[in-house]
C-alpha atoms as a PDB file:
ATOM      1  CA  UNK A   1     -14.307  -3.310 -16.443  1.00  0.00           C
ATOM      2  CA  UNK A   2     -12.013  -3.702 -13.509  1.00  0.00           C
ATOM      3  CA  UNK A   3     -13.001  -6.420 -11.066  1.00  0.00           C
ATOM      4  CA  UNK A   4     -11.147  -7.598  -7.762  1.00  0.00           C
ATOM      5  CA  UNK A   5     -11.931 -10.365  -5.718  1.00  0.00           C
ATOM      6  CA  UNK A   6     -10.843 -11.258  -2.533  1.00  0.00           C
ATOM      7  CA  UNK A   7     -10.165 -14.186  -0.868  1.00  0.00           C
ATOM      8  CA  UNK A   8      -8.280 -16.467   1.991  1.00  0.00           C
ATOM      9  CA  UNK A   9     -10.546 -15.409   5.245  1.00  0.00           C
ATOM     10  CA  UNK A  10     -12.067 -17.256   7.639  1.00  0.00           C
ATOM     11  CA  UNK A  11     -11.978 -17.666  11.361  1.00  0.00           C
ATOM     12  CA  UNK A  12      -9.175 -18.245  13.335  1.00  0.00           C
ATOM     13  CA  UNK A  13      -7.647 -18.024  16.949  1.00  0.00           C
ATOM     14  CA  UNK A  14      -5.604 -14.770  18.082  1.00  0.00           C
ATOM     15  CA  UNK A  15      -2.257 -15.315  17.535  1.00  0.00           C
ATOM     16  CA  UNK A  16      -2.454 -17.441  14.192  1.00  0.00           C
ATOM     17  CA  UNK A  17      -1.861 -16.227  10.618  1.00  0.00           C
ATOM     18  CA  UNK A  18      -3.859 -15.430   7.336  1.00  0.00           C
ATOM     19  CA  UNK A  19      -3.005 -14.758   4.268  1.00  0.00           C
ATOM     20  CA  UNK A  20      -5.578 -12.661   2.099  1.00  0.00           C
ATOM     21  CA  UNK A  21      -5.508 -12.365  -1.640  1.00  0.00           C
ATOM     22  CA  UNK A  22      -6.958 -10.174  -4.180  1.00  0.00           C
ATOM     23  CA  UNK A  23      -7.336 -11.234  -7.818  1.00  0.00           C
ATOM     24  CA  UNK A  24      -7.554  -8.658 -10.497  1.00  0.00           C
ATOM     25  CA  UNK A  25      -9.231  -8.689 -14.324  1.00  0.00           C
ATOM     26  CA  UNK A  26      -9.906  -6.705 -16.693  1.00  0.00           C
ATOM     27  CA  UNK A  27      -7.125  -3.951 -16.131  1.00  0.00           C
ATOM     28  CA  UNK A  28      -3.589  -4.455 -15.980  1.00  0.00           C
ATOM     29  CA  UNK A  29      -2.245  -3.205 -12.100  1.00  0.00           C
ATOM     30  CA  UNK A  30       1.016  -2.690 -13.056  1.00  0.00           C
ATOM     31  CA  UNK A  31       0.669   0.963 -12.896  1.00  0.00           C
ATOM     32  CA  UNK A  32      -1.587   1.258 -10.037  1.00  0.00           C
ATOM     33  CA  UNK A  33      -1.606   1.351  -6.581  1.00  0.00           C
ATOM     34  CA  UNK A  34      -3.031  -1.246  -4.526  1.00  0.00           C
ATOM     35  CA  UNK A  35      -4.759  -1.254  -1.087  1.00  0.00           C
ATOM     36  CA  UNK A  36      -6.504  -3.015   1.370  1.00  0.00           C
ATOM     37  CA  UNK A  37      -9.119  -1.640   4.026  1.00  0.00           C
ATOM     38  CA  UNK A  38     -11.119  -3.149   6.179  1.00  0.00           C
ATOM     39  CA  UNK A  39     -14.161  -2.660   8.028  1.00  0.00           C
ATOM     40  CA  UNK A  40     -15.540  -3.494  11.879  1.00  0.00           C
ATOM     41  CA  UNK A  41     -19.735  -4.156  12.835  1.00  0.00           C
ATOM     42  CA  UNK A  42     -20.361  -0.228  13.736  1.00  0.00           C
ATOM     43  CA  UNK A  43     -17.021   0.869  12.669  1.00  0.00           C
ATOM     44  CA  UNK A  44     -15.459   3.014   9.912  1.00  0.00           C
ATOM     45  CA  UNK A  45     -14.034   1.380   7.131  1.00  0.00           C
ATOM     46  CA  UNK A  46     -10.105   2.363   7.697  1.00  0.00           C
ATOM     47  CA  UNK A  47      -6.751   1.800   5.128  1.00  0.00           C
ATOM     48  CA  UNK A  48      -4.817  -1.110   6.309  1.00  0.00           C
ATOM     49  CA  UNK A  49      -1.904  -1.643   4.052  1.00  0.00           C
ATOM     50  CA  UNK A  50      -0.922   0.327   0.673  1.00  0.00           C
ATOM     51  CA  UNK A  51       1.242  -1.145  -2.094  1.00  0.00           C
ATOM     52  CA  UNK A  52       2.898   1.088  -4.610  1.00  0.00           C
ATOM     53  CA  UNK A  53       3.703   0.366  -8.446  1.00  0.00           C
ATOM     54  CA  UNK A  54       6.381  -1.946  -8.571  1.00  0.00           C
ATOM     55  CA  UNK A  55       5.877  -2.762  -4.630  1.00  0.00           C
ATOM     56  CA  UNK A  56       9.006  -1.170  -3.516  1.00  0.00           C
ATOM     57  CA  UNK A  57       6.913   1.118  -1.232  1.00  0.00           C
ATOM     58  CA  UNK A  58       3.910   0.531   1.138  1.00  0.00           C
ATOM     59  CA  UNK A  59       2.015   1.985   3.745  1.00  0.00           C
ATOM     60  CA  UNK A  60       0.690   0.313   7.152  1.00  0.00           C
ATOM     61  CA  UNK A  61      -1.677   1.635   9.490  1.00  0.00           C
ATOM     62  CA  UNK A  62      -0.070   2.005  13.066  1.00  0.00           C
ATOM     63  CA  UNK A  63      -2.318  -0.896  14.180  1.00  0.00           C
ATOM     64  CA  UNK A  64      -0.973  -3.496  11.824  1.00  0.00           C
ATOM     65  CA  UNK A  65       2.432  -2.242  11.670  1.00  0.00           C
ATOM     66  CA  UNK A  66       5.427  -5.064  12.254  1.00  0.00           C
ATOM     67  CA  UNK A  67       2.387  -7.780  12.089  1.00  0.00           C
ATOM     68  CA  UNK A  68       0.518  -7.549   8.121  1.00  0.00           C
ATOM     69  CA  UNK A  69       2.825  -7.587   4.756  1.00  0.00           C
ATOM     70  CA  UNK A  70       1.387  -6.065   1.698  1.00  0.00           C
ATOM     71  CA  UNK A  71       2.988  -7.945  -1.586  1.00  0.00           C
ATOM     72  CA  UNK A  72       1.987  -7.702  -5.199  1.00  0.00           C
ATOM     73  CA  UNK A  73       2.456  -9.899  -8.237  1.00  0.00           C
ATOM     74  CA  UNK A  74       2.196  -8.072 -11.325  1.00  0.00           C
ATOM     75  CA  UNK A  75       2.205 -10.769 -13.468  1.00  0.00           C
ATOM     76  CA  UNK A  76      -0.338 -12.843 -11.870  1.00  0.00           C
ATOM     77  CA  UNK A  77      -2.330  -9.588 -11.276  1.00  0.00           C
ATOM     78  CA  UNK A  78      -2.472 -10.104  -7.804  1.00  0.00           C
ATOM     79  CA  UNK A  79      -1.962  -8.481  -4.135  1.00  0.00           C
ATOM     80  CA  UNK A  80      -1.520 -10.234  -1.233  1.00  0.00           C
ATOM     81  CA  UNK A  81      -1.940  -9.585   2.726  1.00  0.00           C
ATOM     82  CA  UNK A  82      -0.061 -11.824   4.831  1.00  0.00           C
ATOM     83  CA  UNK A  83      -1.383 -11.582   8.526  1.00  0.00           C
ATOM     84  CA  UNK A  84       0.408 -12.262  11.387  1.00  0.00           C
ATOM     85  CA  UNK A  85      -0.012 -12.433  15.255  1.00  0.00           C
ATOM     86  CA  UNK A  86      -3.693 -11.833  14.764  1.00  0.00           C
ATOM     87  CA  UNK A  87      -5.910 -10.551  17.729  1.00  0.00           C
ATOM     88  CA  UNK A  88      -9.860  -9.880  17.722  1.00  0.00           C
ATOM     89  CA  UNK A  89      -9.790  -6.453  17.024  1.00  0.00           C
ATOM     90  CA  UNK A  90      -8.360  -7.661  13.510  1.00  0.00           C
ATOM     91  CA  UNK A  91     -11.961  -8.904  12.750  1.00  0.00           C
ATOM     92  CA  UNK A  92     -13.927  -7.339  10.481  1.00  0.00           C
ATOM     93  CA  UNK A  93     -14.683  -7.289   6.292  1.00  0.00           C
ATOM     94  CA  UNK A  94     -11.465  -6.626   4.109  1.00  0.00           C
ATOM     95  CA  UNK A  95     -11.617  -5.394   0.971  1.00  0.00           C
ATOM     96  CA  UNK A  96      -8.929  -4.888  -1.473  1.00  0.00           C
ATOM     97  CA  UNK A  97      -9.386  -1.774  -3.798  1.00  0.00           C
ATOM     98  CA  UNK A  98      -7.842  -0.142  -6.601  1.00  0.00           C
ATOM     99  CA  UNK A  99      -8.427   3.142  -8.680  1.00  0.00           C
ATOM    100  CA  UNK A 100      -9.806   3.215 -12.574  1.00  0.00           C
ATOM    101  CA  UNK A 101      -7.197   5.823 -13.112  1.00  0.00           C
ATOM    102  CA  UNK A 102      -3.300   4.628 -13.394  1.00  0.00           C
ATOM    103  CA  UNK A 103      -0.740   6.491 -11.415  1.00  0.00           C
ATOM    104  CA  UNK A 104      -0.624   6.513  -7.370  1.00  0.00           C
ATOM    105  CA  UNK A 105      -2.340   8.688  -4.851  1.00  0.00           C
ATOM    106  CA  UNK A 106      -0.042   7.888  -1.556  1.00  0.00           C
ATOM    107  CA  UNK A 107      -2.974   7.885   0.769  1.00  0.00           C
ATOM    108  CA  UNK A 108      -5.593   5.689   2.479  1.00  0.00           C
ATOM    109  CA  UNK A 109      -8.116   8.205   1.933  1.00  0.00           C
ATOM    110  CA  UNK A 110     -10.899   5.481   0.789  1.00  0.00           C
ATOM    111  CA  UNK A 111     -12.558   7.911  -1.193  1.00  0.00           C
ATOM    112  CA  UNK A 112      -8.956   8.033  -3.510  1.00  0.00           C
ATOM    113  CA  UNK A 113     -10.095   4.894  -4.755  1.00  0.00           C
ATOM    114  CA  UNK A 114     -12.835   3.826  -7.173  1.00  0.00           C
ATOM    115  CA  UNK A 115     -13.229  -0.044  -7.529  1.00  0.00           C
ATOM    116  CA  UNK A 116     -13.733  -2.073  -4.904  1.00  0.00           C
ATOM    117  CA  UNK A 117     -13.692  -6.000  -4.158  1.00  0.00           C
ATOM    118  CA  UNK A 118     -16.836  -7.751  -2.329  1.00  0.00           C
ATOM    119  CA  UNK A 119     -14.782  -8.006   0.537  1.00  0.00           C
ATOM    120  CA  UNK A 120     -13.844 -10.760   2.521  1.00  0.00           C
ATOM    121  CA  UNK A 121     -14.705 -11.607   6.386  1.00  0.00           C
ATOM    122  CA  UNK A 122     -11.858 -12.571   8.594  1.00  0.00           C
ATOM    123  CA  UNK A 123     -12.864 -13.495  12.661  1.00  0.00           C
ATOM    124  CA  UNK A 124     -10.152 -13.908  15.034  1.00  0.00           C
ATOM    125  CA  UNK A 125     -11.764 -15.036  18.260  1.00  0.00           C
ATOM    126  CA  UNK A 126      -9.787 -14.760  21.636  1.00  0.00           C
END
């Protein structure tokens, strides 16, 4: 059973820096893509940042473009978010998530991908 868990929020003032992780067992990720989304009080949960295998690729939404880094370790099993210039309307629940299946969908679609971390809650206050 695949299992992700997140960690590294918190709250913070705009303009610092976080760095979110996301630990992965019982699957290998080497072969899979990797993504994190994130989710706003009354908002739709929307793709932030997509990884693909081997990390030479990724995939930003506009509103984090030039400001969030999506890494991977493949031997540690792990993807990373590094965070930078962070304003409030970076608040919300982040979640990193991954699909059963290996191969890579190149999309942010969330419904692409089946297993899910508990997500993590990040507050930037102004």
């Amino acid at each position: 059973q695949v299992q992700l868990v997140e960690s590294g929020g918190g709250s913070v003032q705009a303009g610092d820096s976080l760095r979110l992780s996301c630990a992965v067992s019982g699957s290998p990720i080497t072969s899979k893509c990797m993504v994190w989304f994130r989710q706003a009080p009354r908002k739709e949960r929307e793709g932030v940042a997509l990884i693909g295998i081997g990390g030479i690729h990724s995939l930003y939404a506009d509103s984090v473009k030039g400001r969030f880094t999506v890494s991977r370790d493949d031997a540690k099993n792990t993807v990373s978010l590094q965070m930078n210039s962070l304003s409030p309307e970076d608040s919300a629940t982040y979640y990193c998530a991954t699909s059963t299946s290996n191969g890579c969908v190149w999309t942010m679609r969330s419904n692409q991908f089946d297993v899910w971390g508990q997500g993590i809650v990040v507050n930037v206050s102004s």
